[in-house]
C-alpha atoms as a PDB file:
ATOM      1  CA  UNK A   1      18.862-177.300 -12.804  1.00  0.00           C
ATOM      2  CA  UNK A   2      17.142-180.496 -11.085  1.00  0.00           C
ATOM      3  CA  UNK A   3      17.151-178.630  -7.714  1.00  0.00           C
ATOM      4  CA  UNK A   4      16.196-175.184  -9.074  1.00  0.00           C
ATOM      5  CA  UNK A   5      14.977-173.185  -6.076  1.00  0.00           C
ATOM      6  CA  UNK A   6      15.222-175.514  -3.453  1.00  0.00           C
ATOM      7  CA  UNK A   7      16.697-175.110  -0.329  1.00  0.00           C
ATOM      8  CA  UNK A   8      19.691-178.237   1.216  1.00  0.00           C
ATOM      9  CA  UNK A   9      20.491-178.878   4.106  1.00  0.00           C
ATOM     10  CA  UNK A  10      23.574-181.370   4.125  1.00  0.00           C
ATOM     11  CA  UNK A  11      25.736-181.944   7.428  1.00  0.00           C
ATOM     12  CA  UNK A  12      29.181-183.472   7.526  1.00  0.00           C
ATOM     13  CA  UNK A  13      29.842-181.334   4.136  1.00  0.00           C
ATOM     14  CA  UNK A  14      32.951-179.994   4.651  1.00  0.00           C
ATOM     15  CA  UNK A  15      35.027-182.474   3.233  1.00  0.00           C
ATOM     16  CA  UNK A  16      34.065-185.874   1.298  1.00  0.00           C
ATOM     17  CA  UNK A  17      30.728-186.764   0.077  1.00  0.00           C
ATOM     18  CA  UNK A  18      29.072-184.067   1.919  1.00  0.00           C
ATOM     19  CA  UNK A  19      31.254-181.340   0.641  1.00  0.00           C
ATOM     20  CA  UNK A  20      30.633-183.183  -3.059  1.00  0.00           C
ATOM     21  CA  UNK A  21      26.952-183.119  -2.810  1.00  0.00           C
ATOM     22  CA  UNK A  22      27.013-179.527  -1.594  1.00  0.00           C
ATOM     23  CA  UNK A  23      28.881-178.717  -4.648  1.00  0.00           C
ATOM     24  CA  UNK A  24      26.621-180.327  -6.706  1.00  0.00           C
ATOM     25  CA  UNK A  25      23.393-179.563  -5.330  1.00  0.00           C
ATOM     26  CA  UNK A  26      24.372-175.895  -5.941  1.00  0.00           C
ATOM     27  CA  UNK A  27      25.278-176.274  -9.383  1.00  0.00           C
ATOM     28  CA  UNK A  28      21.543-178.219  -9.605  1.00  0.00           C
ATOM     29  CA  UNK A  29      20.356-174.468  -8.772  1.00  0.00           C
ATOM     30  CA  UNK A  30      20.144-175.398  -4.707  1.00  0.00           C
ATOM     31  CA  UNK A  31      20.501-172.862  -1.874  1.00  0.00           C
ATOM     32  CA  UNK A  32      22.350-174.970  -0.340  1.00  0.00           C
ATOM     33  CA  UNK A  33      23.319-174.915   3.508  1.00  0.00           C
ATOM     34  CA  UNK A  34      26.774-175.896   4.455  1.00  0.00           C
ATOM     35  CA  UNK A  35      27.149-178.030   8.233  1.00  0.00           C
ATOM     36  CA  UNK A  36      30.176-178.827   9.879  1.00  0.00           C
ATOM     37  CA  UNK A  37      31.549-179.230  13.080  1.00  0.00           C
ATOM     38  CA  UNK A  38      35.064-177.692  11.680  1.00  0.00           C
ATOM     39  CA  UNK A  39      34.359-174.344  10.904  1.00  0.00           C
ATOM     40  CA  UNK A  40      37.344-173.910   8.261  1.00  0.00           C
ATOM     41  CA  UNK A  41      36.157-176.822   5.926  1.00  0.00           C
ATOM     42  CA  UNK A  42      32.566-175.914   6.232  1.00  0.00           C
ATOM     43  CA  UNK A  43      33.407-171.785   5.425  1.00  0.00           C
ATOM     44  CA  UNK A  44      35.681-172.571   2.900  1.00  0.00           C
ATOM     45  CA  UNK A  45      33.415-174.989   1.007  1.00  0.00           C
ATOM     46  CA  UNK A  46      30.592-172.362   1.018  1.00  0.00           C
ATOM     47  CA  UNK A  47      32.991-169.896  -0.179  1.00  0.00           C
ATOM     48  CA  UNK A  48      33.829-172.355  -2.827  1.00  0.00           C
ATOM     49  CA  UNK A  49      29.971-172.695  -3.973  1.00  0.00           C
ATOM     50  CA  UNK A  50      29.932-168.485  -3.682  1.00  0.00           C
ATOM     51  CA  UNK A  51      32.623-168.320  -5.834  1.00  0.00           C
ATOM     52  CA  UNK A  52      31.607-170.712  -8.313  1.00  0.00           C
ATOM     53  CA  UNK A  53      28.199-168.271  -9.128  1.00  0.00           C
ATOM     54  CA  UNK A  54      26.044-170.603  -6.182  1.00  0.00           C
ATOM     55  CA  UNK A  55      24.158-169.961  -2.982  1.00  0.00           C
ATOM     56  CA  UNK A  56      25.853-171.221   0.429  1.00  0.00           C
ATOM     57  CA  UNK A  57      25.816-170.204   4.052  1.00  0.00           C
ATOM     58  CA  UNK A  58      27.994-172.214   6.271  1.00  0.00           C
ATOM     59  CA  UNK A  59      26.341-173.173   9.692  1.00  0.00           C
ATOM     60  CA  UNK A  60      28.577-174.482  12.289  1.00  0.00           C
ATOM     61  CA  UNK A  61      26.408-177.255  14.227  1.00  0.00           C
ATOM     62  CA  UNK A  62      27.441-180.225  16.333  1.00  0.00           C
ATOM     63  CA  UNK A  63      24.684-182.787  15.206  1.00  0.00           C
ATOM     64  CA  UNK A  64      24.662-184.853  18.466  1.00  0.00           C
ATOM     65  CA  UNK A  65      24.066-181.527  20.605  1.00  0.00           C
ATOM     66  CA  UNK A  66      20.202-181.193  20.474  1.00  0.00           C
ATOM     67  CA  UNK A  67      20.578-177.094  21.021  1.00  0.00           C
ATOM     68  CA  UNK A  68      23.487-176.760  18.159  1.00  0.00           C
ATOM     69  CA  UNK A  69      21.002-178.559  15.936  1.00  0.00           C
ATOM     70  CA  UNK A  70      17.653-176.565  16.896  1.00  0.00           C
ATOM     71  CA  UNK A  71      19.825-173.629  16.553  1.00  0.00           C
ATOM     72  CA  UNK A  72      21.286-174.606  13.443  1.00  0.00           C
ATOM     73  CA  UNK A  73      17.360-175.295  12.165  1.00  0.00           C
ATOM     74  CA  UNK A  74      15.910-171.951  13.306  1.00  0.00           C
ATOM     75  CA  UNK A  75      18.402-170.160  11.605  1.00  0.00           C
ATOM     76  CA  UNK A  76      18.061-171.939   8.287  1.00  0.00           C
ATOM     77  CA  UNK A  77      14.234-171.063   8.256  1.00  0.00           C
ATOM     78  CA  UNK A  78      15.073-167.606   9.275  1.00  0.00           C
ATOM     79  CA  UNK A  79      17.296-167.356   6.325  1.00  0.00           C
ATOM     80  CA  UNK A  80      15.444-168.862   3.573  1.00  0.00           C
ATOM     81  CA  UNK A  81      11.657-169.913   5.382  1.00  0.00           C
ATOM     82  CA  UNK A  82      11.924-173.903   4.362  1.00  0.00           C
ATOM     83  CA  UNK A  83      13.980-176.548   3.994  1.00  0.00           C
ATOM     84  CA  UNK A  84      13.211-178.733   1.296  1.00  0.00           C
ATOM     85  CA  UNK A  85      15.955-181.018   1.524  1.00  0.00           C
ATOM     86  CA  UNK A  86      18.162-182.342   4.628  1.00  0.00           C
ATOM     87  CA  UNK A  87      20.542-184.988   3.693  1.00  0.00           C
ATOM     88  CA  UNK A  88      22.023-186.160   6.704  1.00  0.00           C
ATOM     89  CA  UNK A  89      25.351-187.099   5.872  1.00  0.00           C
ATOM     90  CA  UNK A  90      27.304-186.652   8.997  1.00  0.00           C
ATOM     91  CA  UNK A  91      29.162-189.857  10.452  1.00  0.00           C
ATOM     92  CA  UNK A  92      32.446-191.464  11.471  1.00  0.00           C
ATOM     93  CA  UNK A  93      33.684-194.266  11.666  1.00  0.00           C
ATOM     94  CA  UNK A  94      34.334-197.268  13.983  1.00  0.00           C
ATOM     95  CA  UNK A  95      36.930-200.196  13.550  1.00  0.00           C
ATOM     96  CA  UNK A  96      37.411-203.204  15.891  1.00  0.00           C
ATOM     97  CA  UNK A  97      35.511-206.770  16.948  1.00  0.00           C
ATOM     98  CA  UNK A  98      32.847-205.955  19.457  1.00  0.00           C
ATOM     99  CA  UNK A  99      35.212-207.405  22.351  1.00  0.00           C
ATOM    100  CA  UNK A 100      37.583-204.568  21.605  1.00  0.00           C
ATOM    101  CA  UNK A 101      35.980-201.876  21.200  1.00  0.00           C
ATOM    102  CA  UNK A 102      35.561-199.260  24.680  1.00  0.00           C
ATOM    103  CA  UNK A 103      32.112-197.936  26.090  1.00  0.00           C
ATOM    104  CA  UNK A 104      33.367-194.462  25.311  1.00  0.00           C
ATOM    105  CA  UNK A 105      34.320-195.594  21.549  1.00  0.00           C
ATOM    106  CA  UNK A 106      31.275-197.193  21.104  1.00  0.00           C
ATOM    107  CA  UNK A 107      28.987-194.489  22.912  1.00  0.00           C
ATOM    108  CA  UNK A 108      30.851-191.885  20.120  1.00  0.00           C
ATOM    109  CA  UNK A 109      30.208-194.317  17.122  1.00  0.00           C
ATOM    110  CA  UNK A 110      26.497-194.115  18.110  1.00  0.00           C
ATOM    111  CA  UNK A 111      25.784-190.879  18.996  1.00  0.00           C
ATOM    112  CA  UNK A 112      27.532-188.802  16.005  1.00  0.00           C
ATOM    113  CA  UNK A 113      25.918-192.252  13.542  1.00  0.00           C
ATOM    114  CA  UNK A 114      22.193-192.150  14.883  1.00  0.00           C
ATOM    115  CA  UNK A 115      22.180-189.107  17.121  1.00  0.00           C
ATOM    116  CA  UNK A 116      23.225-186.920  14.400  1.00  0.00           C
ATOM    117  CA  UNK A 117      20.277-188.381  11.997  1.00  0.00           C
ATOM    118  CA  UNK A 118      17.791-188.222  14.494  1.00  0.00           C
ATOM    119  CA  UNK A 119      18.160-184.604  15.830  1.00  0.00           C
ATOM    120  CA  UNK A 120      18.611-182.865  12.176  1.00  0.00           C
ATOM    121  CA  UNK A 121      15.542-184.663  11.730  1.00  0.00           C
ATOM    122  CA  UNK A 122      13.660-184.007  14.816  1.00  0.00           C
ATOM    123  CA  UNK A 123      13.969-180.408  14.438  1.00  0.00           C
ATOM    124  CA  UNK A 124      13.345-180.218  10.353  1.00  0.00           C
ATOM    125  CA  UNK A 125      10.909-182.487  10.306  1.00  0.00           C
ATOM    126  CA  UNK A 126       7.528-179.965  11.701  1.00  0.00           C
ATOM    127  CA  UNK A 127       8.230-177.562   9.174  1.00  0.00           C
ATOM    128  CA  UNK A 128       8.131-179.853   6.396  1.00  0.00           C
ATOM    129  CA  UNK A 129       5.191-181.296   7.697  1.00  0.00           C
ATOM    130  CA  UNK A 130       3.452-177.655   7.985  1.00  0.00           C
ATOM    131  CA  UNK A 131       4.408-177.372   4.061  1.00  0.00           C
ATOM    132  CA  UNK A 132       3.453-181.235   3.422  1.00  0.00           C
ATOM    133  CA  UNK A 133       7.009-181.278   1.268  1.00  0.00           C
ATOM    134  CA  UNK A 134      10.380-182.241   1.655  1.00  0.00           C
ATOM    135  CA  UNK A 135      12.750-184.990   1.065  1.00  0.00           C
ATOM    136  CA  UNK A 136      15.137-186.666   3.590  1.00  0.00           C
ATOM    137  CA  UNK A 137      18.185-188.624   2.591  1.00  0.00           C
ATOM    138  CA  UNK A 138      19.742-190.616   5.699  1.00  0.00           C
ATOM    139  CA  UNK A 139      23.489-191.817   4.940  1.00  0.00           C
ATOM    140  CA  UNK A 140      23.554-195.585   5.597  1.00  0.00           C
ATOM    141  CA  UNK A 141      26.163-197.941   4.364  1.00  0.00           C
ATOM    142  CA  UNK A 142      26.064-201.474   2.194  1.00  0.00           C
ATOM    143  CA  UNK A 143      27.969-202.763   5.449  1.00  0.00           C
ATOM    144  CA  UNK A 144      23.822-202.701   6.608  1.00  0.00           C
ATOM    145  CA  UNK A 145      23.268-205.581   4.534  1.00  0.00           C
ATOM    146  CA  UNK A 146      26.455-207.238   4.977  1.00  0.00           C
ATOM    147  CA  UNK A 147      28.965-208.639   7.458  1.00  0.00           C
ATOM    148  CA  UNK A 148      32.555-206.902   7.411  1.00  0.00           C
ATOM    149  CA  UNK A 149      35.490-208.211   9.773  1.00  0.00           C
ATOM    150  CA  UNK A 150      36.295-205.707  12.951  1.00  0.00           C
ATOM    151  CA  UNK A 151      33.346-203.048  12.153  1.00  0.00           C
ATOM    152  CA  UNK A 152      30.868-203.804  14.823  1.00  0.00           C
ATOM    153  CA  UNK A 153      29.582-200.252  16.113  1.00  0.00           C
ATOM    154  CA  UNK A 154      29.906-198.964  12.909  1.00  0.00           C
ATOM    155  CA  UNK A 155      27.692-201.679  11.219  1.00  0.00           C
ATOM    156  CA  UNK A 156      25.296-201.174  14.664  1.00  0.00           C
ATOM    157  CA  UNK A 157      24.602-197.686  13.391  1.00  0.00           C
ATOM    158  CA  UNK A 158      24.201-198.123   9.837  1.00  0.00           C
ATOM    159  CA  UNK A 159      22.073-200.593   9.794  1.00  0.00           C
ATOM    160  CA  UNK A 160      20.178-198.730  12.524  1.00  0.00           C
ATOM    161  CA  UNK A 161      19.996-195.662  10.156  1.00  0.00           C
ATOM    162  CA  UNK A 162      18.478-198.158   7.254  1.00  0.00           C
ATOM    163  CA  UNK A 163      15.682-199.130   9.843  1.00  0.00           C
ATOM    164  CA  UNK A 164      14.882-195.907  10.897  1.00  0.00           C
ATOM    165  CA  UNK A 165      14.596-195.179   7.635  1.00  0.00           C
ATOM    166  CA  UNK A 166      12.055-197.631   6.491  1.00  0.00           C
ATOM    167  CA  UNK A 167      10.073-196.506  10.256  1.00  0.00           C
ATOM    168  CA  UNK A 168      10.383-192.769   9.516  1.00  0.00           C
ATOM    169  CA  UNK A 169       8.757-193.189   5.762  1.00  0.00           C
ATOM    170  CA  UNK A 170       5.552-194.307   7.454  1.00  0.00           C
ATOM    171  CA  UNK A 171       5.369-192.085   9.582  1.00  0.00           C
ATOM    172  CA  UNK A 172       5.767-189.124   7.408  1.00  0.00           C
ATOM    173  CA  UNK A 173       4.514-190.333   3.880  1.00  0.00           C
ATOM    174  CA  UNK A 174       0.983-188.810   5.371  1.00  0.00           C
ATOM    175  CA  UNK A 175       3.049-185.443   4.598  1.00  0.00           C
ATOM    176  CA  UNK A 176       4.234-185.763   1.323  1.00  0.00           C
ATOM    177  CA  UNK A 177       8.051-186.162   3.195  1.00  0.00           C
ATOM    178  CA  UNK A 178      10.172-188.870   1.337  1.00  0.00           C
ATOM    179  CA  UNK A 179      12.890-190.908   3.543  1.00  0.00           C
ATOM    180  CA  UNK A 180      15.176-192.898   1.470  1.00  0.00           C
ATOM    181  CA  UNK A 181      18.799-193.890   2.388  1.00  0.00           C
ATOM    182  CA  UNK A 182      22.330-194.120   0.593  1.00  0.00           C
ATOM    183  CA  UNK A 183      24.283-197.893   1.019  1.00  0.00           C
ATOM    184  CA  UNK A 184      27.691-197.136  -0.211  1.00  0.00           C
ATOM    185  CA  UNK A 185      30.185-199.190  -0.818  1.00  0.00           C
ATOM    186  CA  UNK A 186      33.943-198.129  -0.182  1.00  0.00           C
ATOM    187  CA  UNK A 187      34.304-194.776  -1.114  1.00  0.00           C
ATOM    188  CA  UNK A 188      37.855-193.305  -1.807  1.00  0.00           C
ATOM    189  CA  UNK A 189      37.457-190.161   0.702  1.00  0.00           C
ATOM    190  CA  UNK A 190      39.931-188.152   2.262  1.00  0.00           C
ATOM    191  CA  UNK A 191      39.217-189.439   5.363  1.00  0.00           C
ATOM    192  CA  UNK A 192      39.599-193.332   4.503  1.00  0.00           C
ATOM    193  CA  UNK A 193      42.515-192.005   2.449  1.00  0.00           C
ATOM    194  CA  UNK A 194      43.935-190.449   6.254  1.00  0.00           C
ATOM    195  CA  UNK A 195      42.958-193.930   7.591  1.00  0.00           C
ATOM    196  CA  UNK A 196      44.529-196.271   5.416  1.00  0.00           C
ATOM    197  CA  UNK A 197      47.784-194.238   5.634  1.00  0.00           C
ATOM    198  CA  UNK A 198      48.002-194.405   9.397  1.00  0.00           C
ATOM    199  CA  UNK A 199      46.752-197.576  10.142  1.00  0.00           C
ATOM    200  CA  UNK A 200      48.533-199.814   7.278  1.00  0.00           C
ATOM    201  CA  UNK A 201      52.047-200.291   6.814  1.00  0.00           C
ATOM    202  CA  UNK A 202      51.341-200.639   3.030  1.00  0.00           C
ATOM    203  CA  UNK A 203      48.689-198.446   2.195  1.00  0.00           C
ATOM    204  CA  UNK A 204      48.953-199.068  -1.564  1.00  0.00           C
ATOM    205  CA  UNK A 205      48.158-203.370  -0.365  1.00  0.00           C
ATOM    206  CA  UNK A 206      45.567-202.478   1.745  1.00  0.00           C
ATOM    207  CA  UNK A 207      43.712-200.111  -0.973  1.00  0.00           C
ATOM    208  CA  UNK A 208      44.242-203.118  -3.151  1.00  0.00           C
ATOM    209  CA  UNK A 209      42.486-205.600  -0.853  1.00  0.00           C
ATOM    210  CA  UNK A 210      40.001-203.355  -0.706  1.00  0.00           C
ATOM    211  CA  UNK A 211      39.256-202.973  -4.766  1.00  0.00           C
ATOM    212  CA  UNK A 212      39.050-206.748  -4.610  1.00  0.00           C
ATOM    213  CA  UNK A 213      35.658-206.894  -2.754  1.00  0.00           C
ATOM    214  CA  UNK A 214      34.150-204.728  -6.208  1.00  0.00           C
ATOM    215  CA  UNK A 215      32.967-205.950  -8.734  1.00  0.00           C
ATOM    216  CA  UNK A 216      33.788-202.863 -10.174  1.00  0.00           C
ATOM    217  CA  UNK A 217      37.429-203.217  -9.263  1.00  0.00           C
ATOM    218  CA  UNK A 218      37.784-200.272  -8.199  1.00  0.00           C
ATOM    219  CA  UNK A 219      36.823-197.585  -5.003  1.00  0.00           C
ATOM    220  CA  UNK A 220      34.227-195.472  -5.229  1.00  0.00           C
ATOM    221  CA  UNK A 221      34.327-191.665  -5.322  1.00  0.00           C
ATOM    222  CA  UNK A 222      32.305-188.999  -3.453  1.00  0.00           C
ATOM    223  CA  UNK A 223      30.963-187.515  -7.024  1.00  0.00           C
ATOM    224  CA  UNK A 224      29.302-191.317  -6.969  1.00  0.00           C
ATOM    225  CA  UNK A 225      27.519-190.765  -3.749  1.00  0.00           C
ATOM    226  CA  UNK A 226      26.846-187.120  -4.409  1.00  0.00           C
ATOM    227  CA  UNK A 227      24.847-187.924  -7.881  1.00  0.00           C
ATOM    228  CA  UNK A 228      23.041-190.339  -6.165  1.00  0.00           C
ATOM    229  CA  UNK A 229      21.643-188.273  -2.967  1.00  0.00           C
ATOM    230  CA  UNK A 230      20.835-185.617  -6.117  1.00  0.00           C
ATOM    231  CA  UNK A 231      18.496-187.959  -7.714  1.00  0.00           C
ATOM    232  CA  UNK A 232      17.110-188.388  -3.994  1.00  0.00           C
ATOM    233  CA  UNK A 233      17.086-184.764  -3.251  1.00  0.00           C
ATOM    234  CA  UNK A 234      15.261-184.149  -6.744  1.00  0.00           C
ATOM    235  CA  UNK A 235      11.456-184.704  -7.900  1.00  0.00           C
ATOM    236  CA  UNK A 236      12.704-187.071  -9.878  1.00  0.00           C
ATOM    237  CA  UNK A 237      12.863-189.696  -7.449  1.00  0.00           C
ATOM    238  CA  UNK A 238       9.212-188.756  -5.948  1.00  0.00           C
ATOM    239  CA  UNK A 239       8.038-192.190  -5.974  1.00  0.00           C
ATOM    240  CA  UNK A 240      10.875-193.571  -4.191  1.00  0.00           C
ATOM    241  CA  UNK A 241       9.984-194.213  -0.465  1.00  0.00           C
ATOM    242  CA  UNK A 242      11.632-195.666   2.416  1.00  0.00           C
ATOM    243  CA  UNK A 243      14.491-197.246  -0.071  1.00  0.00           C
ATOM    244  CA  UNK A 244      17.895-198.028   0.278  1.00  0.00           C
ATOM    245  CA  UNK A 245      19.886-197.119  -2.915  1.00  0.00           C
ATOM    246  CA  UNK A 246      23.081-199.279  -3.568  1.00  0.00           C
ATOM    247  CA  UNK A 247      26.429-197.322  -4.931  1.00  0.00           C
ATOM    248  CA  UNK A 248      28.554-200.087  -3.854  1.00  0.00           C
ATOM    249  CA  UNK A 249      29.942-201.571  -6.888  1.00  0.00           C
ATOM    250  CA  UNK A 250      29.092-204.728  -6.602  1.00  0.00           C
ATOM    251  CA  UNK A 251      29.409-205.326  -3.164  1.00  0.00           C
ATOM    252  CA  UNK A 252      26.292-206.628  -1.737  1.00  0.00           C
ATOM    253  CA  UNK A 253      24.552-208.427  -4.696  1.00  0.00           C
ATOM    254  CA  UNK A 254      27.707-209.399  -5.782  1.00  0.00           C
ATOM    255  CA  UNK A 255      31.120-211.918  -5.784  1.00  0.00           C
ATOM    256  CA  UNK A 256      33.547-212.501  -7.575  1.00  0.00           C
ATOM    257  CA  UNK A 257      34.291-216.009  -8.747  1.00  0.00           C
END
């Protein structure tokens, strides 16, 4: 029970590595609260955790709507008076060279990527500094630390998150607040599952290519992410600040010959 009596916050968890780390996180003993912007995937995951013996509420938020997310805040302290952890998971992704990607796409990339870290934040942030505790995991991406053909505004906002990161751990290390971030590599999701089906005419190839650039050989899967945000989410990590933790295999640090 690493997270016995704590209380989550994760957005973006009704599918994929949120909904993964909310599962976990309540089997760590969490009280965990469930964010989504679709209101079926976020209910039914909580329902999921309820049924499995675990705590979940399901909050419907839009992180990049600075009310929805105060809202979303006030009711979690109303419900359980802290927040000790608020991984912010939400994101999408963006795909094209910077010369073909639209204003609108790239406005959307950037405000659900670093909008939707900075408000959960924002608004979480003064009550963990009244209780000088809490610990913040920001979803980043090894594409931070790397360059990857066609991915501009995503890239932009990852490596954005891994600054703010680093910026936000000064800041708040005065108040006992950890900020560390997650650099995965390519994880096997059901939305890059959806995306790989509609955009390749050989999915199978294309999930092959992608295997090739781990040195694991393989994709990643959200359980991989989600153990990792638990050791971030747990005491155990307490002298962990302002880090980015790799679950790329092999990615970054890495090539084959």
């Amino acid at each position: 029970m690493r997270l016995k009596d704590k209380v989550a916050l994760i957005t973006g968890s009704g599918s994929g590595i949120g909904q993964s780390a909310a599962f976990l996180f309540a089997k760590e003993g969490a009280r965990v609260i469930v964010n989504d912007l679709d209101e079926a995937k976020g209910q039914s995951t909580a329902e999921e955790i309820r049924s499995a013996g675990g705590e979940a509420v399901f909050i419907r938020a839009d992180v990049t709507d600075p009310a929805s997310v105060q809202s979303m805040i006030e009711k979690a302290i109303s419900q359980f008076g802290r927040i000790d952890v608020l991984f912010n998971n939400a994101g999408i992704s963006g795909v094209g060279a910077l010369h073909e990607v639209e204003p609108e796409q790239w406005d959307r990339v950037m405000n659900v990527n670093i909008r939707g870290v900075y408000l959960p934040s924002k608004y979480a942030l003064p009550h963990m500094m009244e209780r000088k505790s809490g610990s913040i995991i920001n979803m980043s991406s090894c594409i931070a630390e790397i360059g990857l053909a066609r991915r501009a505004s995503y890239s932009a906002t990852k490596g954005a998150v891994l600054a703010l990161t680093k910026s936000m751990q000064v800041d708040y290390a005065p108040y006992n607040i950890r900020v560390n971030a997650l650099l995965p590599g390519t994880i096997f999701t059901p939305f890059v599952e959806n995306y790989l089906k509609t955009s390749y005419d050989d999915p199978e190839a294309a999930i092959a290519a992608l295997k090739t650039r781990q040195l694991s050989g393989d994709l990643g899967k959200p359980e991989d992410v989600a153990y990792a945000a638990l050791f971030l989410a747990s005491d155990e990590s307490k002298f962990m600040m302002g880090s980015p933790l790799y679950i790329d295999g092999g990615v970054v640090f890495g090539k084959n010959a």
